[in-house]
Protein backbone atom coordinates (compact mmCIF):
# COMPACT_ATOMS: atom_id res chain seq x y z
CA UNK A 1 5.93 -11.44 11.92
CA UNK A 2 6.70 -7.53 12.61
CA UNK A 3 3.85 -4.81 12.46
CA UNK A 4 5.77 -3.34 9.76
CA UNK A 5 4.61 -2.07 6.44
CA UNK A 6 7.56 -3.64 3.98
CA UNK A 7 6.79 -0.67 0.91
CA UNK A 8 5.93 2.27 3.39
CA UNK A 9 8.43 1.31 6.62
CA UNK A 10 4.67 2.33 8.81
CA UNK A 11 4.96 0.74 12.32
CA UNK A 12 2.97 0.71 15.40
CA UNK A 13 3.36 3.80 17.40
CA UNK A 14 3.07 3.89 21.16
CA UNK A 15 0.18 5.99 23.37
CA UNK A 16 -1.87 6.28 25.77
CA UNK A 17 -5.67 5.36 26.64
CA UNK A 18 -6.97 7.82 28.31
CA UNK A 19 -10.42 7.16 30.06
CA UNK A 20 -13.14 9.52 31.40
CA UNK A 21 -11.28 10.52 34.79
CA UNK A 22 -8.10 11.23 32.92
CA UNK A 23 -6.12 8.04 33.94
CA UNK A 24 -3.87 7.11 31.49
CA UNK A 25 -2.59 3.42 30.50
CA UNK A 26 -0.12 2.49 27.75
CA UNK A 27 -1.40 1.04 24.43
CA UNK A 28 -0.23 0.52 20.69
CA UNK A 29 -2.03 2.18 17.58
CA UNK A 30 -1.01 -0.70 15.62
CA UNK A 31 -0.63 -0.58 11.09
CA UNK A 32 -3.77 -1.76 9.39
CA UNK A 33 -1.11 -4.51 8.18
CA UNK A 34 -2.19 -7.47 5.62
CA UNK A 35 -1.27 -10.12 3.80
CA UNK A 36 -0.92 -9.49 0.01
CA UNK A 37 0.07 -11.48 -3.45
CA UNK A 38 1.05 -9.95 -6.72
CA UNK A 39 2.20 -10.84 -9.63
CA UNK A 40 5.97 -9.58 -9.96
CA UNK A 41 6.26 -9.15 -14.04
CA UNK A 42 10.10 -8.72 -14.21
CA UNK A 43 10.60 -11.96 -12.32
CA UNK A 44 7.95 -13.56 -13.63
CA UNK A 45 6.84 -15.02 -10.17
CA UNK A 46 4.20 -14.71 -7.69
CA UNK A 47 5.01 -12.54 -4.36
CA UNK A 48 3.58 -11.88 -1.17
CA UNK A 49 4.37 -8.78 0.98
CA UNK A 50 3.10 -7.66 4.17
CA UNK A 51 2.12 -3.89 3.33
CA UNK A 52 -0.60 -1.76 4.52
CA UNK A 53 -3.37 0.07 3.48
CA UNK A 54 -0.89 2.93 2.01
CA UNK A 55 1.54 1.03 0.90
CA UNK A 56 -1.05 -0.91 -1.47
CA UNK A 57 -1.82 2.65 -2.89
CA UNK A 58 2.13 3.24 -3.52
CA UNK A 59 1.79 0.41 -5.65
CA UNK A 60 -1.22 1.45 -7.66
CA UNK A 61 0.50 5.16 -7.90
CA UNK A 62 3.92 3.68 -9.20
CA UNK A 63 4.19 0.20 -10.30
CA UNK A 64 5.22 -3.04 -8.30
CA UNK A 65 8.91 -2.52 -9.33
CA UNK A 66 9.42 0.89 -8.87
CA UNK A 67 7.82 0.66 -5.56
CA UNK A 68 9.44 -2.25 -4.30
CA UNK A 69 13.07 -0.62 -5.70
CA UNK A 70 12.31 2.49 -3.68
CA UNK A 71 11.51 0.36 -0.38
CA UNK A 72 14.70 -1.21 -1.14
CA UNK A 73 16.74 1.57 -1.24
CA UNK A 74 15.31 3.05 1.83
CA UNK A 75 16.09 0.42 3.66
CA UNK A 76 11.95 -0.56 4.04
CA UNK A 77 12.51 -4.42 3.15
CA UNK A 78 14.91 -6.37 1.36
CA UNK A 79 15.38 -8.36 -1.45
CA UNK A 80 16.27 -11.71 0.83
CA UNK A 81 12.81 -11.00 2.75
CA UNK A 82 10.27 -11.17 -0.26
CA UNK A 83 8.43 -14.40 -0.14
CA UNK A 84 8.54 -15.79 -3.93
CA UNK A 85 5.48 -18.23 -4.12
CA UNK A 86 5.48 -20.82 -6.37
């Protein structure tokens, strides 16, 4: 599974740790990325994306559909990539 947010398109960016004498090593600021199911009312079926902690507010701004049409269109996710439970 990707670290990528499937409504916003959020990924994990690339920096550096920096410690006390300056050194610095790579690291990853990865998505706070989870596991969520809703209930998809113009399908009338159960999904689950992989969205993050924006992305779930997207959803509560606009709507499932409208959301999910916009990630669409953006090129975000696509419709072959949505797990349909049940």
């Amino acid at each position: 599974m990707s670290k990528i947010c499937q409504i916003t398109g959020k990924k994990a960016m690339i920096g550096n740790n920096v410690s006390h004498s300056k050194r610095r090593t790579k690291r990853t600021f990865d998505v706070n990325l989870f596991t969520k199911k809703f209930y998809y009312v113009e399908q009338d079926c159960w999904i689950s994306l992989n969205i993050c902690a924006n992305g779930l507010r997207v959803i509560n701004k606009k709507g499932l559909d409208a959301a999910l049409n916009e990630a669409v269109a953006k090129g975000y996710c696509d419709w072959k990539t949505i797990k349909i439970i049940g």
